[in-house]
N, C-alpha and C. Protein backbone atom coordinates (compact mmCIF):
# COMPACT_ATOMS: atom_id res chain seq x y z
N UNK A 1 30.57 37.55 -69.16
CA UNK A 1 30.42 38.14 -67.86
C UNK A 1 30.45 37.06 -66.78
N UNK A 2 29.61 36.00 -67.40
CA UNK A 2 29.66 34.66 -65.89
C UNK A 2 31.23 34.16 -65.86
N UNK A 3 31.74 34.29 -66.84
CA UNK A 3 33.26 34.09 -67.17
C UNK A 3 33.98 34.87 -66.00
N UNK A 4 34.28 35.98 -65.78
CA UNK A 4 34.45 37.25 -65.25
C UNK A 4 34.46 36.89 -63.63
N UNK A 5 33.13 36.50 -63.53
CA UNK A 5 32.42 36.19 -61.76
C UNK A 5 32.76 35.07 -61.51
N UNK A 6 33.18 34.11 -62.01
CA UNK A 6 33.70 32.54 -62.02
C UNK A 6 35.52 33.20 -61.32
N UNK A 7 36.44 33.64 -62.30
CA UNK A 7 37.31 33.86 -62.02
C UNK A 7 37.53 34.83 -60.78
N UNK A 8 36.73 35.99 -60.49
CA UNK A 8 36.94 36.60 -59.42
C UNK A 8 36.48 35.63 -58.07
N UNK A 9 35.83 35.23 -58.09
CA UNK A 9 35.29 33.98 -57.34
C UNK A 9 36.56 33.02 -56.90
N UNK A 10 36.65 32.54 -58.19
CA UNK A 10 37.98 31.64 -58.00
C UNK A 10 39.21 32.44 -56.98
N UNK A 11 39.71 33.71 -57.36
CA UNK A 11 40.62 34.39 -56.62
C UNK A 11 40.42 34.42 -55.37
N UNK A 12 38.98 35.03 -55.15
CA UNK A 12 38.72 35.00 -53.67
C UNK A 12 38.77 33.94 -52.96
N UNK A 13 38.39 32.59 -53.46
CA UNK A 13 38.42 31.12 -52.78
C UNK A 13 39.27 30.25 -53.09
N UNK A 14 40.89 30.85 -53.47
CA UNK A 14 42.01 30.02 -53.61
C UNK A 14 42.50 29.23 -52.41
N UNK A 15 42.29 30.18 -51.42
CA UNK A 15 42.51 29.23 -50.05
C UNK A 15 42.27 27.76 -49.87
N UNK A 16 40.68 27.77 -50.15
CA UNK A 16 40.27 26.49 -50.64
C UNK A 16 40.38 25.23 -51.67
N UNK A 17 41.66 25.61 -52.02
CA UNK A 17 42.09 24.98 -53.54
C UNK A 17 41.89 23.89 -53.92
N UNK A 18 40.22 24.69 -54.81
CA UNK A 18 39.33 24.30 -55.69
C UNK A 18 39.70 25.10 -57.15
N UNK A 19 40.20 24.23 -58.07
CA UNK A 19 40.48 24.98 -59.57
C UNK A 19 39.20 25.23 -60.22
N UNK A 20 39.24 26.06 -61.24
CA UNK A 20 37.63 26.77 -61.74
C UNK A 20 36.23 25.55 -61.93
N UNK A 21 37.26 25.06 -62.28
CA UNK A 21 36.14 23.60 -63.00
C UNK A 21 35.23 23.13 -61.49
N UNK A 22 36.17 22.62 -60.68
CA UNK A 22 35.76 21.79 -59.41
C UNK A 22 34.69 22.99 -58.72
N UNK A 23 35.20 24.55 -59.03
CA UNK A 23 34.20 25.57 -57.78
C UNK A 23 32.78 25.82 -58.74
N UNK A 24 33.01 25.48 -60.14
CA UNK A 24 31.62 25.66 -60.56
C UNK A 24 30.81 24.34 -60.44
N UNK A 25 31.70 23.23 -60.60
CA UNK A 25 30.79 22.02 -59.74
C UNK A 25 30.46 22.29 -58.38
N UNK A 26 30.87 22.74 -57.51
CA UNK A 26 30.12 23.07 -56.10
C UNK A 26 29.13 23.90 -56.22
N UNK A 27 29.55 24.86 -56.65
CA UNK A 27 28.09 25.80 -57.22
C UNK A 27 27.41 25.29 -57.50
N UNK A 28 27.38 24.72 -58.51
CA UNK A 28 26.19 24.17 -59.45
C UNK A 28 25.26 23.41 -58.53
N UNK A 29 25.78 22.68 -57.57
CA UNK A 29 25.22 21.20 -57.08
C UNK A 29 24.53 21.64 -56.00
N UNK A 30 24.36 23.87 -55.65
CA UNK A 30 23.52 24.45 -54.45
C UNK A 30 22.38 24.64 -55.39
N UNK A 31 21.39 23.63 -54.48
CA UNK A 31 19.54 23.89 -54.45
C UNK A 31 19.11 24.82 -53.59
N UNK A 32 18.37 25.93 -54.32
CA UNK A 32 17.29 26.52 -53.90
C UNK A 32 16.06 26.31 -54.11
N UNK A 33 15.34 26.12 -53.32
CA UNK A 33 13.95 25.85 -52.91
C UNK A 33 12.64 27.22 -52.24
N UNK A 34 11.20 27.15 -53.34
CA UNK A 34 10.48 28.21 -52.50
C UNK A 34 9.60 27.09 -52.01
N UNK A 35 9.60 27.71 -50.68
CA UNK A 35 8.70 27.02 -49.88
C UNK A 35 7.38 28.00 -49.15
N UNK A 36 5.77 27.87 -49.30
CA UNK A 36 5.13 28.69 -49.37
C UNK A 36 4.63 27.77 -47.48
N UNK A 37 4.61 28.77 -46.43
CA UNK A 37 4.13 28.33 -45.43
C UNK A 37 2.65 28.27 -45.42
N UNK A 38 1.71 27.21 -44.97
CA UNK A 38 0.47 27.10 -45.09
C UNK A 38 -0.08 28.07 -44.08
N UNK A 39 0.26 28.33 -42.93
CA UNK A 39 -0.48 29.02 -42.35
C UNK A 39 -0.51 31.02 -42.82
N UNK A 40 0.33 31.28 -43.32
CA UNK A 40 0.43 32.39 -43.42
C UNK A 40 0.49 33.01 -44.60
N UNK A 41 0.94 32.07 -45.66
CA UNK A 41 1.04 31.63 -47.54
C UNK A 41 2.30 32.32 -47.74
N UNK A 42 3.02 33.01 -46.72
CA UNK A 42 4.07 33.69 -47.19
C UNK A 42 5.34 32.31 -47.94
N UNK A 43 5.78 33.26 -49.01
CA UNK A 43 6.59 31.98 -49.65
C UNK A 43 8.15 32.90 -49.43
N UNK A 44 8.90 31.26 -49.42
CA UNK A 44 10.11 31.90 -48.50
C UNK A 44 11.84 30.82 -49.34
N UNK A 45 12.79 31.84 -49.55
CA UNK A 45 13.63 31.16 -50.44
C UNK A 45 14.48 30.16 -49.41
N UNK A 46 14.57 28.55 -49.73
CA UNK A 46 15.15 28.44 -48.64
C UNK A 46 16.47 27.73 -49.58
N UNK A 47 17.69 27.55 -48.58
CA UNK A 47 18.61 26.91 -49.53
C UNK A 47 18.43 25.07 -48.58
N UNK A 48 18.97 24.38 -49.37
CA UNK A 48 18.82 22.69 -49.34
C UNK A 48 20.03 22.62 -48.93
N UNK A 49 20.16 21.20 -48.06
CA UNK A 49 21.66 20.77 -47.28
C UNK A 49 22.68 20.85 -48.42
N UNK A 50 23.39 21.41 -47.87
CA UNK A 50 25.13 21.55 -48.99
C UNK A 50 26.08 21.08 -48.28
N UNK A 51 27.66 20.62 -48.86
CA UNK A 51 28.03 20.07 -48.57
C UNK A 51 29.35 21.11 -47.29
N UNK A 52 30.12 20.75 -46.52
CA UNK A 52 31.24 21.82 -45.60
C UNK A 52 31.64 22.71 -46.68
N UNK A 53 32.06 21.66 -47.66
CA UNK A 53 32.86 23.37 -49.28
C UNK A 53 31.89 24.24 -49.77
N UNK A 54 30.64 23.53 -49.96
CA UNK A 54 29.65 24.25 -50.35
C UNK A 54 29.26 25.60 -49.29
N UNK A 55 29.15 24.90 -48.31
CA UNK A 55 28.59 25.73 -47.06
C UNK A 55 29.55 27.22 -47.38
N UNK A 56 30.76 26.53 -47.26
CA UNK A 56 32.35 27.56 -46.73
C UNK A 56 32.16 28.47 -47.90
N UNK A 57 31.85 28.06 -49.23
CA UNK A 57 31.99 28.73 -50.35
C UNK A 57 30.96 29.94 -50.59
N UNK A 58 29.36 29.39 -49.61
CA UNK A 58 28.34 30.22 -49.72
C UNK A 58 28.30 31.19 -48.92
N UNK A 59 29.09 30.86 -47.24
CA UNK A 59 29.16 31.89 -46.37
C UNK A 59 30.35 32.91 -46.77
N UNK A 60 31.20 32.40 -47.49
CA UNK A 60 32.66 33.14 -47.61
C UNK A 60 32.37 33.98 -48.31
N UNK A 61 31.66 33.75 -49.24
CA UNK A 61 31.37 35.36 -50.54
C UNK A 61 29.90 35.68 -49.92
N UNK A 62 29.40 35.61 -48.84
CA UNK A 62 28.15 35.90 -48.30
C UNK A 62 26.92 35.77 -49.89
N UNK A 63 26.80 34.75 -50.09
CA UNK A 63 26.24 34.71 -51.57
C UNK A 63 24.12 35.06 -50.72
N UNK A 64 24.23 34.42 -49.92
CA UNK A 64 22.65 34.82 -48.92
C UNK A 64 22.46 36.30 -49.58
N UNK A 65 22.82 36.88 -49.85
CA UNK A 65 22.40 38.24 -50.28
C UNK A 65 21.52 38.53 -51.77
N UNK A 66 22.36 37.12 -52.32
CA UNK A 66 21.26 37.45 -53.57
C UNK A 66 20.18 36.79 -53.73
N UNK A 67 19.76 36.08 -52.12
CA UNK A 67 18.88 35.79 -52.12
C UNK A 67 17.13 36.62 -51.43
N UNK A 68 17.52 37.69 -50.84
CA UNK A 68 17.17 39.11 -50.03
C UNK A 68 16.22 39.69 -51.19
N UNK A 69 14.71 40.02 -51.14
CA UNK A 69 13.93 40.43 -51.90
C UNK A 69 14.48 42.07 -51.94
């Protein structure tokens, strides 16, 4: 199945021509972080600096969504 989502992925971000190997190294290399605010304790998903491909790759398939409780 991750097989599956790799390749549809890939289709959608050919523009960017990144071959499968290179777009699951960009993937891979996005940190998520919970960060719990002291004043309020609410804990909150945040993502860590990525790189312009990374960025382009996360806004382009709006991936922020699977981060949404």
């Amino acid at each position: 199945m991750g097989m599956l989502f790799y390749r549809y992925l890939a289709g959608k971000c050919k523009h960017l021509y990144l071959d499968l190997k290179r777009l699951v190294e960009e993937l891979g290399v996005i940190h998520l972080a919970l960060v719990q605010r002291k004043e309020s304790g609410k804990v909150d998903l945040v993502i860590e600096e990525m790189s312009v491909k990374q960025a382009r790759l996360f806004s382009l398939r709006d991936l922020r969504i699977f981060m949404e409780n």
